[in-house]
Protein backbone atom coordinates (compact mmCIF):
# COMPACT_ATOMS: atom_id res chain seq x y z
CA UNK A 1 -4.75 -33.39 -15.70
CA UNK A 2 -6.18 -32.80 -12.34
CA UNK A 3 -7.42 -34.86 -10.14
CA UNK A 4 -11.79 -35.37 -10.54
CA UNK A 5 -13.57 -33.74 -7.96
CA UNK A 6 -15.59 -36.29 -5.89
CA UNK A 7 -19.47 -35.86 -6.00
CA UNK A 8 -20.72 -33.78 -3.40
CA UNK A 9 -21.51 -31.62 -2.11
CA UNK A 10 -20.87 -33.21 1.53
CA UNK A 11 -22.60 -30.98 4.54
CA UNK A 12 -20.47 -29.80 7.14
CA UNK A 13 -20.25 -27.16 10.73
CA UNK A 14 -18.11 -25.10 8.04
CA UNK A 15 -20.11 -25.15 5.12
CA UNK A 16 -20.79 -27.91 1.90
CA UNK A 17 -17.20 -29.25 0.01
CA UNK A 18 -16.56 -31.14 -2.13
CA UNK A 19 -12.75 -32.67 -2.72
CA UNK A 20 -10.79 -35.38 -5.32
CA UNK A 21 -10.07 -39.04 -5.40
CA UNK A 22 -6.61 -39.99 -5.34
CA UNK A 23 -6.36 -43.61 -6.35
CA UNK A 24 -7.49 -45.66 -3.40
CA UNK A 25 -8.42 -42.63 -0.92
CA UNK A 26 -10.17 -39.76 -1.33
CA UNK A 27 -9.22 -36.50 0.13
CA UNK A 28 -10.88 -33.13 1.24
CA UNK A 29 -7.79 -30.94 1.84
CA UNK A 30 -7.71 -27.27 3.97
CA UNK A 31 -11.20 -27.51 5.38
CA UNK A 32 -11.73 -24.16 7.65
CA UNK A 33 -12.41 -25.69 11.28
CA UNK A 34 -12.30 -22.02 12.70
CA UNK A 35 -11.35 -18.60 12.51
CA UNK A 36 -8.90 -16.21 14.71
CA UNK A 37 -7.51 -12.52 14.56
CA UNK A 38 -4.00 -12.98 15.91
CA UNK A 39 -3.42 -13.11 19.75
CA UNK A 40 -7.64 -14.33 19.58
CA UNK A 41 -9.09 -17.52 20.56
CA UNK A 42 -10.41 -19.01 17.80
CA UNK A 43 -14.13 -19.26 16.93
CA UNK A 44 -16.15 -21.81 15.01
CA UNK A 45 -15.73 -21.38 11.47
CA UNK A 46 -19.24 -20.92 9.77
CA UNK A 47 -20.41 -21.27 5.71
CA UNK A 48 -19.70 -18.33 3.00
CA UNK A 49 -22.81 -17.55 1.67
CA UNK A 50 -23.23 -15.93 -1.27
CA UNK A 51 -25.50 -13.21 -2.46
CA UNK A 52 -28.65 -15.75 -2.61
CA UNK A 53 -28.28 -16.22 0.97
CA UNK A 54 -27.14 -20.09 0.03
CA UNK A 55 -23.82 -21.14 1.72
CA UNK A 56 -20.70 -21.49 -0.96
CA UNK A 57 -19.64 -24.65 -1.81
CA UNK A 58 -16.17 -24.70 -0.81
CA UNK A 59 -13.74 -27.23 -3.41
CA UNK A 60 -11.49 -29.18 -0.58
CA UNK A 61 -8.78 -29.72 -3.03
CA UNK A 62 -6.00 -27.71 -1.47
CA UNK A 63 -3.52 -28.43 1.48
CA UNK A 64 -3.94 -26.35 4.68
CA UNK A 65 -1.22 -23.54 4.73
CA UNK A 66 1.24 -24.19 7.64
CA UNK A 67 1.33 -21.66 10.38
CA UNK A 68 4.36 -19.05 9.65
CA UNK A 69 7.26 -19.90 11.03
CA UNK A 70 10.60 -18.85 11.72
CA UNK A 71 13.59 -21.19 9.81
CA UNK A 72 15.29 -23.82 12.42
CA UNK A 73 18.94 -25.14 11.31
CA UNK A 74 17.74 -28.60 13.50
CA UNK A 75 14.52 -28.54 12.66
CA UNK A 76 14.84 -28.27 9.16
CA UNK A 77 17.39 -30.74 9.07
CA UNK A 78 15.14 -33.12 10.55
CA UNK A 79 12.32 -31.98 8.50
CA UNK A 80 14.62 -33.15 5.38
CA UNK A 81 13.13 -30.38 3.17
CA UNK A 82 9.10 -31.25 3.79
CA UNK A 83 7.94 -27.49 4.45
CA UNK A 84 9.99 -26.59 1.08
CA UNK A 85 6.95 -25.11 -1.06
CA UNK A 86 4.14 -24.79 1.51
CA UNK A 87 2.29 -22.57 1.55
CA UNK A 88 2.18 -20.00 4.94
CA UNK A 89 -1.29 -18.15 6.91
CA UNK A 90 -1.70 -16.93 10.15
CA UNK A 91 -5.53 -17.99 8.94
CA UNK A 92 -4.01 -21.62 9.19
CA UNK A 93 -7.13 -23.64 11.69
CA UNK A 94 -7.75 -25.91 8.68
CA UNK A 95 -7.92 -29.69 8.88
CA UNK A 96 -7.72 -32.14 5.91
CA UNK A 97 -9.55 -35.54 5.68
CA UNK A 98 -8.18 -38.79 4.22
CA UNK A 99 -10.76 -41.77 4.38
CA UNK A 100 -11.11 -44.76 1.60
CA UNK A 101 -12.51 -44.25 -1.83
CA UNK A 102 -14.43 -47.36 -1.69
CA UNK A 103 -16.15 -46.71 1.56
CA UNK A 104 -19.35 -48.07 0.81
CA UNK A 105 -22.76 -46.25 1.84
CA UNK A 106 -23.96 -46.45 5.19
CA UNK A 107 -20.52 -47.88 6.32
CA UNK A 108 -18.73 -46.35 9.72
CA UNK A 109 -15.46 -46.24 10.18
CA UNK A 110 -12.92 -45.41 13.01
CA UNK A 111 -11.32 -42.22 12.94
CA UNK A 112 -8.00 -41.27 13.61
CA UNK A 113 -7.33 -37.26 14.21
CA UNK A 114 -3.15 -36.76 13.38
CA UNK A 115 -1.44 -33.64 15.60
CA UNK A 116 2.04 -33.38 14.26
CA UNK A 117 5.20 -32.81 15.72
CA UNK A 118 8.05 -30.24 15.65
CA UNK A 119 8.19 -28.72 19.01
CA UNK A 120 5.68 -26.05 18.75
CA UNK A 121 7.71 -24.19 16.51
CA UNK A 122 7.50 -25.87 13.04
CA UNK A 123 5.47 -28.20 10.76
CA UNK A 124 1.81 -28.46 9.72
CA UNK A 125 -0.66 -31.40 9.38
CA UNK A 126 -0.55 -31.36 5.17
CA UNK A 127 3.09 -32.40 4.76
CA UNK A 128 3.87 -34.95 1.96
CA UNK A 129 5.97 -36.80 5.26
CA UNK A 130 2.54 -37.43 7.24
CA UNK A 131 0.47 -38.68 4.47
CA UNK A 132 -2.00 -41.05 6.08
CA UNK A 133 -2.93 -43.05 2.82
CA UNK A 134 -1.43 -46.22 3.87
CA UNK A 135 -2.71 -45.90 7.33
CA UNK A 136 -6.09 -45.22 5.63
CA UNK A 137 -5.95 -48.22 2.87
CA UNK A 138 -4.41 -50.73 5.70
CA UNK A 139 -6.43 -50.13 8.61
CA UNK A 140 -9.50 -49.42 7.20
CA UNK A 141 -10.21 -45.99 8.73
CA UNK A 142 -10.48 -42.49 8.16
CA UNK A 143 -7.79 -39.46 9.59
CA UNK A 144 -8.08 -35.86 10.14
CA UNK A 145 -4.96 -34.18 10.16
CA UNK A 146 -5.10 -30.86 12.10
CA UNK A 147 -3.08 -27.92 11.50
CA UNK A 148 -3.22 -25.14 14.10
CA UNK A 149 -1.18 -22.29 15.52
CA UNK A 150 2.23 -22.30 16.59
CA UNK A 151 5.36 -20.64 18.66
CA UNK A 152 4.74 -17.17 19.18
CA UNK A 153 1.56 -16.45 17.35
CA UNK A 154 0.28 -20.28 19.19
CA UNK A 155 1.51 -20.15 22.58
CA UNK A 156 3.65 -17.06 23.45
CA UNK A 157 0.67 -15.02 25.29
CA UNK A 158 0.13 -15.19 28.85
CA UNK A 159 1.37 -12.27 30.37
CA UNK A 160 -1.05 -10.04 32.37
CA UNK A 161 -3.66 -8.08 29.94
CA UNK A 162 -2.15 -10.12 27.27
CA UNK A 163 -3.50 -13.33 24.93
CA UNK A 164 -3.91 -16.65 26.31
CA UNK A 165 -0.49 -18.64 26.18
CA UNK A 166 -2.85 -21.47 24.98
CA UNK A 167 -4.39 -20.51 21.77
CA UNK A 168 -2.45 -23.21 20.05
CA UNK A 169 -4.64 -25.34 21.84
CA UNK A 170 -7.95 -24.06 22.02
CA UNK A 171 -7.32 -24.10 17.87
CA UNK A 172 -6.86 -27.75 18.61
CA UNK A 173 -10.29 -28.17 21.08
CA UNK A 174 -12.00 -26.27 18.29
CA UNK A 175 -10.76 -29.16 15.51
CA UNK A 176 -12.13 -31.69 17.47
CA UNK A 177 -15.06 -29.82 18.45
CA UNK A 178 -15.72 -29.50 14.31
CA UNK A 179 -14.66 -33.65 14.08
CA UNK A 180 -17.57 -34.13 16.77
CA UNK A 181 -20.24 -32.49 14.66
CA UNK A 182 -18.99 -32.92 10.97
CA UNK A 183 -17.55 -36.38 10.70
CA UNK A 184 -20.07 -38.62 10.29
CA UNK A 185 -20.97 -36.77 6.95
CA UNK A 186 -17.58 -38.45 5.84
CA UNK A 187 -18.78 -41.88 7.07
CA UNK A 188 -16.76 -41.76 10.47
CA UNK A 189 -18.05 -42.31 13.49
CA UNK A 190 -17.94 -39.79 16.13
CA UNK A 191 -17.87 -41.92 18.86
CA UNK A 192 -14.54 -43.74 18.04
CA UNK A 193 -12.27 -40.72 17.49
CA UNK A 194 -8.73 -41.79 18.63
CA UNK A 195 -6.35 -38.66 19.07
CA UNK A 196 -2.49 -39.39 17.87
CA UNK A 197 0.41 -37.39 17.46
CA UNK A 198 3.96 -37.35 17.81
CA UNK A 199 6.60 -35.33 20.18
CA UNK A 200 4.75 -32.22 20.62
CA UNK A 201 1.77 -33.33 18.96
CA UNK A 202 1.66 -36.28 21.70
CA UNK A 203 2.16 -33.59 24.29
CA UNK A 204 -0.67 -31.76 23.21
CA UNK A 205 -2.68 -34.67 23.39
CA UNK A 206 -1.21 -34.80 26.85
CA UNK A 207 -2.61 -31.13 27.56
CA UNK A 208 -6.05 -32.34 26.03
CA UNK A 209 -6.33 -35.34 27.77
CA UNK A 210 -7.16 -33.13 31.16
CA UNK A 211 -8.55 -30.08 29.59
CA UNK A 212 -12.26 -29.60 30.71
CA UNK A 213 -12.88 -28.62 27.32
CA UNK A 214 -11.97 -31.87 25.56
CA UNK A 215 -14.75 -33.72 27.56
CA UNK A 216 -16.09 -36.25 24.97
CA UNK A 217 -14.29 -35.79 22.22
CA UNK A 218 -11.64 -38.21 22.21
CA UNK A 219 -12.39 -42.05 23.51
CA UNK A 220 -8.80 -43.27 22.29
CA UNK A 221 -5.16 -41.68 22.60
CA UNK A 222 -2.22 -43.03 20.89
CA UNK A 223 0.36 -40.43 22.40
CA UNK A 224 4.01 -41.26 20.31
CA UNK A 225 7.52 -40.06 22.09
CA UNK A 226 5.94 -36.75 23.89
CA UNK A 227 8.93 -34.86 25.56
CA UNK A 228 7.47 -35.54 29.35
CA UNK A 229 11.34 -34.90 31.23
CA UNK A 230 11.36 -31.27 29.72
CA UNK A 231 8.26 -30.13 30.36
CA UNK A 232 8.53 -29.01 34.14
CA UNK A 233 11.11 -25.97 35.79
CA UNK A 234 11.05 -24.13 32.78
CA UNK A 235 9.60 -20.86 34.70
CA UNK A 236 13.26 -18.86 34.67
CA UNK A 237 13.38 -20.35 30.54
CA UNK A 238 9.81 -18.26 29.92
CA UNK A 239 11.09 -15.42 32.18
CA UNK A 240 13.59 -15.16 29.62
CA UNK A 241 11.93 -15.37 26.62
CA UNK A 242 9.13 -13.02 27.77
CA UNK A 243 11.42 -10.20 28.40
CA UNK A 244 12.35 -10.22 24.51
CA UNK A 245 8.91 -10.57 23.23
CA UNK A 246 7.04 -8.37 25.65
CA UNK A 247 8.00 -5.16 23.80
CA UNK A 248 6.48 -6.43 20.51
CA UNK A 249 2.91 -5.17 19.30
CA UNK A 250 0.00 -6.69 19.29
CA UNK A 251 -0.03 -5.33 15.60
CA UNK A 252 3.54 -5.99 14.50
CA UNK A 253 4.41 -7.20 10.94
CA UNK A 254 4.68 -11.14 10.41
CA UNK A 255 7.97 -10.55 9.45
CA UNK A 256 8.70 -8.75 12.82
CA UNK A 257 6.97 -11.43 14.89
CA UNK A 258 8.93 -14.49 13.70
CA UNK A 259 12.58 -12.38 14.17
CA UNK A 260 11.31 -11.70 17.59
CA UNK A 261 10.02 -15.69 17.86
CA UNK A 262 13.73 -16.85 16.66
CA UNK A 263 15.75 -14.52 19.21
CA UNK A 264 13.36 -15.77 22.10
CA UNK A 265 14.50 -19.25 21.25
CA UNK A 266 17.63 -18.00 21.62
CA UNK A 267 17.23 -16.69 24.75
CA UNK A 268 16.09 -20.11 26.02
CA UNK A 269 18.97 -21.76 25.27
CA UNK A 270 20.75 -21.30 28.70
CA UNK A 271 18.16 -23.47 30.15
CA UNK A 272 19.75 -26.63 28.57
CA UNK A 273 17.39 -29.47 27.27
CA UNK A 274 14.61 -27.61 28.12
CA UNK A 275 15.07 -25.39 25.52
CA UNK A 276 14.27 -28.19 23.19
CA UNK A 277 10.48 -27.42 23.72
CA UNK A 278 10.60 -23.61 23.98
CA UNK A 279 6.71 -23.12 23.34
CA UNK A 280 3.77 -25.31 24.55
């Protein structure tokens, strides 16, 4: 039987939604934060409306695809099978929220906005591994998990006449631009937003944390194991890596992007540790 919707419909940047109770939290699951063609910045997504000019009620009920990605022997054996069955978009800037069924009305809670790990390359804020319930139950507060774009079709622009190298992150500064004006429909308070994430996702929060962009949005940072000593002198490792992707189309198939993605890993291999954060 499925899970029962929760009343709604509650307003948001993106449109009404509505999503489920699941014992002790509820949830409202693949929530469209923003929109992107590939090698694009993102922009804000906006409400469907249908043909009475009303905007569609969108049912939150289902995870937010991950970004596709290319299979990693380590990084699926540290992932211990979590991305088996998820679903995969490019049209992946969706965020889910996770906040406590018996929040009562007119309460305000802290929020907590989750960027995952997995080097750039792999993973995707829905996975069964990051579920925030207990963190939600325990603590008394509400998370967002993000998921954004990633490796090449995130951060492998940059070269002249090219994408940004940074969409990855402007998908991110778009999230919490949506947190900022949404949020408080949930019963969080905008004005308490702590940022956390792990390895890459703490490095993001790194990137964030001095981006003009972010001004605002985040109060608190909770920045877990970011890979600081292999972030600098990797200018001959993206040297390398650009000369096999900068024959590929702006138009190529999905299929053709993430072969290309995998051998540019494999190009930045001779740089040692540094490889171990290709993209980013």
């Amino acid at each position: 039987m499925p899970a029962p919707t929760v009343p709604g419909p509650t307003p948001t940047r993106s449109g009404p939604v509505t999503g489920r109770q699941d014992g002790d939290v509820i949830r409202y699951l693949g929530i469209p934060y923003a929109t992107a063609a590939r090698g694009v910045p993102p922009v804000s997504a906006v409400p469907v409306r249908g043909s009475d000019g009303r905007p569609v009620v969108l049912a939150a009920v289902h995870p937010a695809p991950a970004c596709p990605q290319p299979s990693s022997r380590i990084l699926d054996a540290l992932m211990q099978g979590a991305l088996d069955g998820v679903a995969r978009s490019e049209d992946c800037q969706r965020l889910s929220i996770t906040l406590p069924a018996d929040l009562a009305p007119g309460e305000t809670l802290p929020v907590i906005v989750w960027f995952h790990g997995g080097g750039y390359t792999t993973g995707a804020g829905d996975l069964a591994i990051h579920d925030p319930r207990a963190l939600v139950v325990e603590q008394r507060v509400i998370v967002v998990a993000v998921t954004s774009r990633l490796g090449l079709l995130g951060f492998g622009g940059g070269a002249p006449g090219g994408p940004p190298a940074n969409l990855g992150l402007l998908d991110q500064l778009e999230a919490l631009r949506w947190i900022r004006d949404s949020i408080a429909a949930f019963g969080g308070d905008p004005r308490t937003v702590t940022a956390m994430g792990q390895s890459a996702g703490g490095d993001a929060i790194l990137h964030l944390m001095i981006s003009d962009g972010a001004r605002g949005l985040v109060r608190r940072a909770i920045v877990q194991s970011p890979p600081v000593g292999i972030t600098g002198g990797r200018e001959r490792m993206f040297r390398a890596m650009g000369r096999v992707t900068r024959s590929l189309p702006a138009d190529a198939p999905l299929d053709a992007v993430l072969r290309r993605q995998a051998q540019a890993e494999v190009a930045s291999w001779a740089s040692g540790i540094r490889a171990g954060l290709p993209w980013g």
